[in-house]
Structures are given as structure tokens and as C-alpha cells.
N, C-alpha and C. Protein backbone atom coordinates (compact mmCIF):
# COMPACT_ATOMS: atom_id res chain seq x y z
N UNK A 1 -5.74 -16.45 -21.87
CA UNK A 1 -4.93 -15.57 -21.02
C UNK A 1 -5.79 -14.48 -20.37
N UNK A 2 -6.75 -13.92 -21.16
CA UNK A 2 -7.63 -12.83 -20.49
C UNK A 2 -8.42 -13.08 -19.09
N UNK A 3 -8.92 -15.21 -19.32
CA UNK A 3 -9.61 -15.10 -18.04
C UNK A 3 -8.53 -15.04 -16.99
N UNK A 4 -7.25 -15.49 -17.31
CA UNK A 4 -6.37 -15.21 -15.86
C UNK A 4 -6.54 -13.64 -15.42
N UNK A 5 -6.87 -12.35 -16.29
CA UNK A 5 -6.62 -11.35 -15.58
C UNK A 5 -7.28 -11.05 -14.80
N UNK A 6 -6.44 -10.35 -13.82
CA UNK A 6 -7.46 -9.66 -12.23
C UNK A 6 -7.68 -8.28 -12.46
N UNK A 7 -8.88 -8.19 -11.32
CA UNK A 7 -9.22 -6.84 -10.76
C UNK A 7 -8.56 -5.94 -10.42
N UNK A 8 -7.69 -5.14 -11.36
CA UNK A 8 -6.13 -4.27 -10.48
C UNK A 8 -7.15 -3.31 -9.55
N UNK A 9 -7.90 -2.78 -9.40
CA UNK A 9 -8.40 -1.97 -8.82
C UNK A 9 -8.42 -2.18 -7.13
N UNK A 10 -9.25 -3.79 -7.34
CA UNK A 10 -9.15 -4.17 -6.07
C UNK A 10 -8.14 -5.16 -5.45
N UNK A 11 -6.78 -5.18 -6.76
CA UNK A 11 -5.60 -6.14 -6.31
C UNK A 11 -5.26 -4.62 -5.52
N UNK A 12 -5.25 -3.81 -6.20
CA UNK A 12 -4.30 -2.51 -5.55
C UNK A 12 -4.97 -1.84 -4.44
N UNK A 13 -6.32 -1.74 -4.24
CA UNK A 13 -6.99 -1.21 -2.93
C UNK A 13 -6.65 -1.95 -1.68
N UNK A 14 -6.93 -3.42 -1.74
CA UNK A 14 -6.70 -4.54 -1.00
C UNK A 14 -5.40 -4.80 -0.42
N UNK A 15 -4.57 -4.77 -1.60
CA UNK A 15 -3.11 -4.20 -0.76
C UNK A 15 -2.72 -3.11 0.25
N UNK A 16 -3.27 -2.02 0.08
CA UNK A 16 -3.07 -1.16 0.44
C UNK A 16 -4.03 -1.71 1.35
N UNK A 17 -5.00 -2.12 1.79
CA UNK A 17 -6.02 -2.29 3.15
C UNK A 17 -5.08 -2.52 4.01
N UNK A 18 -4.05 -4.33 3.12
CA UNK A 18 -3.60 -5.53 4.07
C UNK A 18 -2.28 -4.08 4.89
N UNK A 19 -1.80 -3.53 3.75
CA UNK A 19 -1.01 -2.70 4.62
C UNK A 19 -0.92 -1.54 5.43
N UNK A 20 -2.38 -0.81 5.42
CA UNK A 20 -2.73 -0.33 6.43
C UNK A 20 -3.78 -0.87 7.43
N UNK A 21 -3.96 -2.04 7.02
CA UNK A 21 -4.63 -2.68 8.42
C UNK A 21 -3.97 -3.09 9.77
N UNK A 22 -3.15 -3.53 9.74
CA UNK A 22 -2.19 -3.56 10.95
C UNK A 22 -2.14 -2.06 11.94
N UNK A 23 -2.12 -1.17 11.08
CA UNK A 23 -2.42 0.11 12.08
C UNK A 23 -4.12 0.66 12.59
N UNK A 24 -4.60 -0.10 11.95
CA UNK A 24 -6.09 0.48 12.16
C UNK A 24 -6.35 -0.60 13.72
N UNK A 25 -5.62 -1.90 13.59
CA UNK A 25 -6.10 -3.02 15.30
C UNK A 25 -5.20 -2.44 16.59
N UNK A 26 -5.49 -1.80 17.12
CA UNK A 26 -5.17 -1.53 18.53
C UNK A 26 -5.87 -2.25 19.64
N UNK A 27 -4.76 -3.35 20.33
CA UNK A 27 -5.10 -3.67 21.79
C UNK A 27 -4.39 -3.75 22.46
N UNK A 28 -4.12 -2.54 23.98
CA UNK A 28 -3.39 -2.33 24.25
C UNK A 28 -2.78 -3.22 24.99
N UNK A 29 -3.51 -4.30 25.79
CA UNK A 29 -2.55 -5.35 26.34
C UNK A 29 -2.19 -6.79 25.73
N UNK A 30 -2.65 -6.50 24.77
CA UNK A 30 -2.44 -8.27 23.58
C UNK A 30 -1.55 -7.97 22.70
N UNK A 31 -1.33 -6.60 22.59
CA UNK A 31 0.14 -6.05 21.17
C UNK A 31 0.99 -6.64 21.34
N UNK A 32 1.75 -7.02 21.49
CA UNK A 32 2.91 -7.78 21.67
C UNK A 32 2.21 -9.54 21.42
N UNK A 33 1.60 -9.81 21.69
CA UNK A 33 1.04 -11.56 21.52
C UNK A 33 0.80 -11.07 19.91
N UNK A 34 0.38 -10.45 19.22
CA UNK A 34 -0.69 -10.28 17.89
C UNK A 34 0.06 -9.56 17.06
N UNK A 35 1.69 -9.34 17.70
CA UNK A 35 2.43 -8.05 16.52
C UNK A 35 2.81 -8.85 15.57
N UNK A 36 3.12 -10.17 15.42
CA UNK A 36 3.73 -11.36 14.54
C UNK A 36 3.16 -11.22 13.33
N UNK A 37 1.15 -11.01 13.80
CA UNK A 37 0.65 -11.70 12.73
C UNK A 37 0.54 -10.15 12.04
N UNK A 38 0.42 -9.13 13.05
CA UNK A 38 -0.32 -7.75 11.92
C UNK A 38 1.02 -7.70 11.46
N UNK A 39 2.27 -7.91 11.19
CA UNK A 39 3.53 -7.72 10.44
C UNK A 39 3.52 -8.67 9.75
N UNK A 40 2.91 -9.62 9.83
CA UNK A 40 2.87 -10.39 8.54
C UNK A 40 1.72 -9.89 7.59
N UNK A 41 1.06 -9.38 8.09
CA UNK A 41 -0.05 -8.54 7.42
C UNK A 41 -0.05 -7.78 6.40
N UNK A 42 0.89 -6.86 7.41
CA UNK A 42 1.83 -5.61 6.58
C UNK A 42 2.67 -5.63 5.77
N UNK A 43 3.44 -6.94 5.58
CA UNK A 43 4.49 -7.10 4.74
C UNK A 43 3.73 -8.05 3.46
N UNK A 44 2.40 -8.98 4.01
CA UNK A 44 1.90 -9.46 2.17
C UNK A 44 1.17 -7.95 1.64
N UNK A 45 0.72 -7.21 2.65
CA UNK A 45 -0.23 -5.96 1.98
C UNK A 45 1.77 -4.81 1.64
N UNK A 46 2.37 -5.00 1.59
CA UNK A 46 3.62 -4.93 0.84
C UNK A 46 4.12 -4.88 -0.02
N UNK A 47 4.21 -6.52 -0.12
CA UNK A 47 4.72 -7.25 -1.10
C UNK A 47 3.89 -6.95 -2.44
N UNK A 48 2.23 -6.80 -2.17
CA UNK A 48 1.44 -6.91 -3.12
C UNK A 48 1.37 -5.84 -3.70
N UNK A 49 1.23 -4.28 -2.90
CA UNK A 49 1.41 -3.09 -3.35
C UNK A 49 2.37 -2.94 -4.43
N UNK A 50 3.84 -3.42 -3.66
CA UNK A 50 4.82 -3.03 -4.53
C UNK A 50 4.60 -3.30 -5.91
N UNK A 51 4.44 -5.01 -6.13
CA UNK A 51 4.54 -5.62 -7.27
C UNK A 51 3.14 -4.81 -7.84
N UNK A 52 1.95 -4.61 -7.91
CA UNK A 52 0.85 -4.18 -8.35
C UNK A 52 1.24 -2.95 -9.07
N UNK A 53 1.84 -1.95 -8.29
CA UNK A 53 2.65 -0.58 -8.73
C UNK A 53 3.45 -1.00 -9.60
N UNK A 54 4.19 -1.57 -9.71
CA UNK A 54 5.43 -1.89 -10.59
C UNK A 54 5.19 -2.41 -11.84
N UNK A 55 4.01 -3.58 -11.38
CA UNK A 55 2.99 -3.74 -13.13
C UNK A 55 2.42 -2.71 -13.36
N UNK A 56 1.27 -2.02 -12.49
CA UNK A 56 0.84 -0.48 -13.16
C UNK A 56 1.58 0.24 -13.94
N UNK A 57 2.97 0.70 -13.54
CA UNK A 57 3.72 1.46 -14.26
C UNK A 57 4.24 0.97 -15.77
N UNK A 58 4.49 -0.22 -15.69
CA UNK A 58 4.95 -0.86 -16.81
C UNK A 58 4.01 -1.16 -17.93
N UNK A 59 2.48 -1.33 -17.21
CA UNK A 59 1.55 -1.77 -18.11
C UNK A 59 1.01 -0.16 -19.04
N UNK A 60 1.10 0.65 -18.32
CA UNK A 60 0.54 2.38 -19.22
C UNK A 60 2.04 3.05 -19.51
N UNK A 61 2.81 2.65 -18.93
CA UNK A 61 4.20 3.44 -19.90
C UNK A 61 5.07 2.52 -20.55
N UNK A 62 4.83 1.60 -21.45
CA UNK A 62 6.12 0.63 -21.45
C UNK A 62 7.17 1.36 -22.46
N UNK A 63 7.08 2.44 -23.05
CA UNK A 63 8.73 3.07 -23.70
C UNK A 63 9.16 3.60 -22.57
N UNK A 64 8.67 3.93 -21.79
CA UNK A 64 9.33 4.83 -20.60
C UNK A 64 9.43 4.10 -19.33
N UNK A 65 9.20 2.70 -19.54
CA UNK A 65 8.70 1.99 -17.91
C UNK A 65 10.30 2.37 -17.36
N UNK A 66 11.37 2.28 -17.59
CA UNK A 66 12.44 2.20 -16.80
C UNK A 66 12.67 3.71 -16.44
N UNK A 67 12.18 4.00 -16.86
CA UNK A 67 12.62 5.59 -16.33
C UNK A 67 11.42 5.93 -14.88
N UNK A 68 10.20 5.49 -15.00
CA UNK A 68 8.85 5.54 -14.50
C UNK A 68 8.80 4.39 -13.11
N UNK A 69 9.92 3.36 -13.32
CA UNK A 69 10.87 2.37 -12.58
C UNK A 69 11.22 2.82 -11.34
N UNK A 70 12.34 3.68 -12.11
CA UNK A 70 13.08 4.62 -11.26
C UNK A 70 12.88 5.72 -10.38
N UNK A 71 11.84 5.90 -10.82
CA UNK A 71 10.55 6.93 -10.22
C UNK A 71 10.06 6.34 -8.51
N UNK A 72 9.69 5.43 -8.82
CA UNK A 72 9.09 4.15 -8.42
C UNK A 72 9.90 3.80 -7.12
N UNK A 73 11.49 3.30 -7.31
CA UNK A 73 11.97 2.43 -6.42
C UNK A 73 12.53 3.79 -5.84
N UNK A 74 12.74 5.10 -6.50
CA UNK A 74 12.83 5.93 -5.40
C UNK A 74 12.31 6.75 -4.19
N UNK A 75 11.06 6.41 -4.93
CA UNK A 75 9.91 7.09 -4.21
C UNK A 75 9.66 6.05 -3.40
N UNK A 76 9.99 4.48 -3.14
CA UNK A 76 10.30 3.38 -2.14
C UNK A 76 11.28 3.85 -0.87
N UNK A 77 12.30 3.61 -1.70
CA UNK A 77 13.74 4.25 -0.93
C UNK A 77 14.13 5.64 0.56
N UNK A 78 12.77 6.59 -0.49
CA UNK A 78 12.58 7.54 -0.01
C UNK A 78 11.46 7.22 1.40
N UNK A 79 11.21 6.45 0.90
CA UNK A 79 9.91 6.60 2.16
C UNK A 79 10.86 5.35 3.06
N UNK A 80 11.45 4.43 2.83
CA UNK A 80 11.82 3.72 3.80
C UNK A 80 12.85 3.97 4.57
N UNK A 81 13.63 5.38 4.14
CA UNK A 81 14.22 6.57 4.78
C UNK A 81 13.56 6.77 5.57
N UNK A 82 12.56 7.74 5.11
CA UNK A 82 12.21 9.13 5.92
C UNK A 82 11.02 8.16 6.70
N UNK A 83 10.00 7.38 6.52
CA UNK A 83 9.65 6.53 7.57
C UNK A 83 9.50 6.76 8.75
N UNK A 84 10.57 5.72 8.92
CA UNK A 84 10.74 6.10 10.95
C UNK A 84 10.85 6.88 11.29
N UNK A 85 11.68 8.38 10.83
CA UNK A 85 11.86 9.55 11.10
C UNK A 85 10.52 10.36 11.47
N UNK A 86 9.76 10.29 10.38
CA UNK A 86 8.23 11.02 10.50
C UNK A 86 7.38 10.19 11.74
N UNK A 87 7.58 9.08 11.36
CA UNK A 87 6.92 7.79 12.78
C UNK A 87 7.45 8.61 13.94
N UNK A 88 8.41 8.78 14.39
CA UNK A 88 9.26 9.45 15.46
C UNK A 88 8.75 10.47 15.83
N UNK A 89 8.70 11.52 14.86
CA UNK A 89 8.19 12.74 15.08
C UNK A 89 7.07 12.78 15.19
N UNK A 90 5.68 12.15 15.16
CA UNK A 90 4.15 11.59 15.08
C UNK A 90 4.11 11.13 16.36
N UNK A 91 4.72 10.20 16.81
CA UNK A 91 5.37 9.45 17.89
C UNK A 91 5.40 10.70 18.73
N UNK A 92 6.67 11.51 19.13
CA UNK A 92 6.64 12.02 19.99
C UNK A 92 5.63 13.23 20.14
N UNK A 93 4.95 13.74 19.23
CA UNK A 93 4.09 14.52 19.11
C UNK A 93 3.07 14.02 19.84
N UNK A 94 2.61 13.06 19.68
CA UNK A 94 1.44 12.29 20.32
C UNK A 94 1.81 12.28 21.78
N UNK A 95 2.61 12.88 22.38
CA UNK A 95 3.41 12.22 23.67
C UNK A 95 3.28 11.39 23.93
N UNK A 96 4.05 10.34 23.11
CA UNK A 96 4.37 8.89 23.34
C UNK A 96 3.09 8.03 23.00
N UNK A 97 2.17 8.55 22.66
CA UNK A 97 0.74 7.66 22.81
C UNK A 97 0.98 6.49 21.47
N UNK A 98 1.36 5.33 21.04
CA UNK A 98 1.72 4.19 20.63
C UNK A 98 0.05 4.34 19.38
N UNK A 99 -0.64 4.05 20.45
CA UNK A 99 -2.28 3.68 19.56
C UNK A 99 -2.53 4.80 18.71
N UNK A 100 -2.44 6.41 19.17
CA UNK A 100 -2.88 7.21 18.14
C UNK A 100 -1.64 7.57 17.29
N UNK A 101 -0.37 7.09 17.53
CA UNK A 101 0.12 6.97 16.27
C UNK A 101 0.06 6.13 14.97
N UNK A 102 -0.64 4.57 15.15
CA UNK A 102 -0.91 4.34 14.49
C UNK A 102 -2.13 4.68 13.74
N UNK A 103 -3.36 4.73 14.59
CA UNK A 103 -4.41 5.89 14.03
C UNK A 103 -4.47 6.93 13.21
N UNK A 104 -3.36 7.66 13.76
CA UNK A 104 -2.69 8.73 12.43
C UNK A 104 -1.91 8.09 11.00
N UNK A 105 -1.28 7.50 11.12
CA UNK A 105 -0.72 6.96 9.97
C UNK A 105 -1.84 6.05 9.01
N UNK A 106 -2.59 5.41 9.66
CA UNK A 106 -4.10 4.81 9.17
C UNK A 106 -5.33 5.79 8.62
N UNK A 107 -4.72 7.16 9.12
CA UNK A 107 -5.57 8.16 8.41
C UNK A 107 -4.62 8.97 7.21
N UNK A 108 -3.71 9.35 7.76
CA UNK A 108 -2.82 9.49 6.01
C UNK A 108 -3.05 8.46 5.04
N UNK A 109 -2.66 7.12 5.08
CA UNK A 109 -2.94 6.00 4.02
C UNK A 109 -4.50 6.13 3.29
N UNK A 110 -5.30 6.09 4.68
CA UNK A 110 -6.86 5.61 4.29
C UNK A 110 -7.09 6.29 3.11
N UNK A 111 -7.01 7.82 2.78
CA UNK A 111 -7.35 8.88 1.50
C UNK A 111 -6.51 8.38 -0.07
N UNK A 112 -5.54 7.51 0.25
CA UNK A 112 -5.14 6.93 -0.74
C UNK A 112 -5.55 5.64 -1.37
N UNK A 113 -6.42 4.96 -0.40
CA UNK A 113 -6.81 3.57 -0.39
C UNK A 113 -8.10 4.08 -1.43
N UNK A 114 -8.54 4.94 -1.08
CA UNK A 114 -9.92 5.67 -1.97
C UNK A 114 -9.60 5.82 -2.85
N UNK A 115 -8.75 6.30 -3.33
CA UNK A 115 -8.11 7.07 -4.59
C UNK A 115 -8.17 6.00 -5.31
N UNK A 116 -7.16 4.64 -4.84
CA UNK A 116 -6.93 3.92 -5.80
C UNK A 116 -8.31 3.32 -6.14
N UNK A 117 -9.15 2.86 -5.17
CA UNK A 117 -10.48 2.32 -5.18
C UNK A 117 -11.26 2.85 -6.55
N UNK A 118 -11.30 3.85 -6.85
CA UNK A 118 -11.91 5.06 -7.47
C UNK A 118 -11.40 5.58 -8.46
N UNK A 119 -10.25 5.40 -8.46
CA UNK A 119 -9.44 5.87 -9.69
C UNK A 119 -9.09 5.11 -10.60
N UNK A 120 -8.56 4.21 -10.34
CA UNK A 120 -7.97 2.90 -10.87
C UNK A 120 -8.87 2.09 -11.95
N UNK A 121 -8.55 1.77 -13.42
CA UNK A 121 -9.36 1.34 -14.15
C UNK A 121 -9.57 -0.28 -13.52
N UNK A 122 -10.77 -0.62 -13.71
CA UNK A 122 -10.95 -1.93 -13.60
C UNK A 122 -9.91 -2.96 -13.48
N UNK A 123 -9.41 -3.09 -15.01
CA UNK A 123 -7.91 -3.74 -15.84
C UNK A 123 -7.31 -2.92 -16.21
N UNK A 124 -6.21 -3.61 -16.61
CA UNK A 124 -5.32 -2.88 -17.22
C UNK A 124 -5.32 -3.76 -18.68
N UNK A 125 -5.74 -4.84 -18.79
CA UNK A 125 -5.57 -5.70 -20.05
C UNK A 125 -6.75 -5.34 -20.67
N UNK A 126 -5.89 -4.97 -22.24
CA UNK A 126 -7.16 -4.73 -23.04
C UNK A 126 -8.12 -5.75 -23.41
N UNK A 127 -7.45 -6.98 -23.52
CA UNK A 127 -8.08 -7.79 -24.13
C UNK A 127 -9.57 -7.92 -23.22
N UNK A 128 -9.21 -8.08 -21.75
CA UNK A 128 -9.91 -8.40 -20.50
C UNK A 128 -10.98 -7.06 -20.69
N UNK A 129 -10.74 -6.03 -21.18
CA UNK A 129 -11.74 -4.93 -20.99
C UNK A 129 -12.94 -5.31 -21.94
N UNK A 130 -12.18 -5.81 -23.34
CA UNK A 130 -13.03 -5.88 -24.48
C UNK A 130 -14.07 -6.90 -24.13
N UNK A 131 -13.94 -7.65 -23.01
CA UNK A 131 -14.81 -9.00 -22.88
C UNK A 131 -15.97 -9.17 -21.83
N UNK A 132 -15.11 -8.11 -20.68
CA UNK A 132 -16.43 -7.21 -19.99
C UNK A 132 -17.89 -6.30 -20.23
């Protein structure tokens, strides 16, 4: 079972790339031909975040994972609220400029992509640590 475990460090950096990479490709007359694929981009660098977070939490708190859960899918909730709203307001701040709003949002994320890079233990499985 240990050799199945992965690199959370770079399952969780990598996610976070796939989902701020879509904002880092700006071209202004092919966006629309190429939005298909960077949203499919964005949604496996997503999918993977979420689930990665959701084992993180469970794997260092498990008496408390449901409470730490809840933490979790709100601090989801919350952002898929307030989101577009802040996009909007970034958005019109930029006066209308499309490219440096995503630029900006690719620079909020990027300082977190480090963090996890850097912060993040190798594994999370002990067994997998002991064998390294």
C-alpha cells in the first residue's frame, strides 16, 4: 500500500498550477477558440485541489475531520459566492481590461501555490515516510 502513495506536496501544488493556469494564457484573439480547453483545465486543477484538501484535512485531524470538513466546504461555498463578485469588482477596476484581470487573480493564487510547494510535508502516510 505505501508504494501506491503520492507526492501530496506536488499532488497539491500541481493542482493548484492546473487551476491557476488557465489565467496565467492570455490571447487576445484565439480566447474564445481555447476557452473549452483552459476550463477544462481549471476544473481537473479543481477537482484535484478539492479532493487533495479534503484528504489533507482528514489525514492530520481525523477526531475532528468533520468539524475541519465543515471548515472546508465553507470556506468552498464562500468563495464560490463571493467569486464573481470580487472578479467584477477586479474587472471593473481594471476598466474592463479582460487579460489583466486574469493576471491579477494569477497573482493572488501564485503566493499560495508556494506555500503549498514549501510547506506541505512530502506525505502524509507514515508508513511512506518511514521508507524514504
Amino acid at each position: 500500500m505505501s508504494k501506491l502513495s503520492c507526492n501530496i506536496r506536488f499532488t497539491f501544488s500541481f493542482s493548484i498550477f492546473l487551476y491557476v493556469s488557465h489565467r496565467l494564457i492570455w490571447i487576445s484573439k484565439t480566447f474564445a477558440g481555447i476557452a473549452f480547453v483552459l476550463r477544462a483545465f481549471q476544473g481537473i486543477g479543481d477537482a484535484s485541489l478539492s479532493i487533495a484538501g479534503y484528504s489533507i484535512v482528514t489525514l492530520l485531524y481525523p477526531e475532528k475531520k468533520m468539524i475541519y470538513l465543515g471548515f472546508c466546504s465553507t470556506a468552498r461555498g464562500l468563495g464560490c459566492m463571493l467569486g464573481p463578485v470580487v472578479g467584477q469588482v477586479i474587472y471593473t477596476g481594471t476598466k474592463y481590461d479582460f487579460g489583466l484581470t486574469f493576471y491579477i487573480f494569477a497573482g493572488i493564487l501564485a503566493p499560495f501555490m508556494l506555500l503549498a510547494l514549501f510547506m506541505l510535508p512530502r506525505s502524509l502516510n507514515k508508513k511512506a515516510n518511514h521508507q524514504e
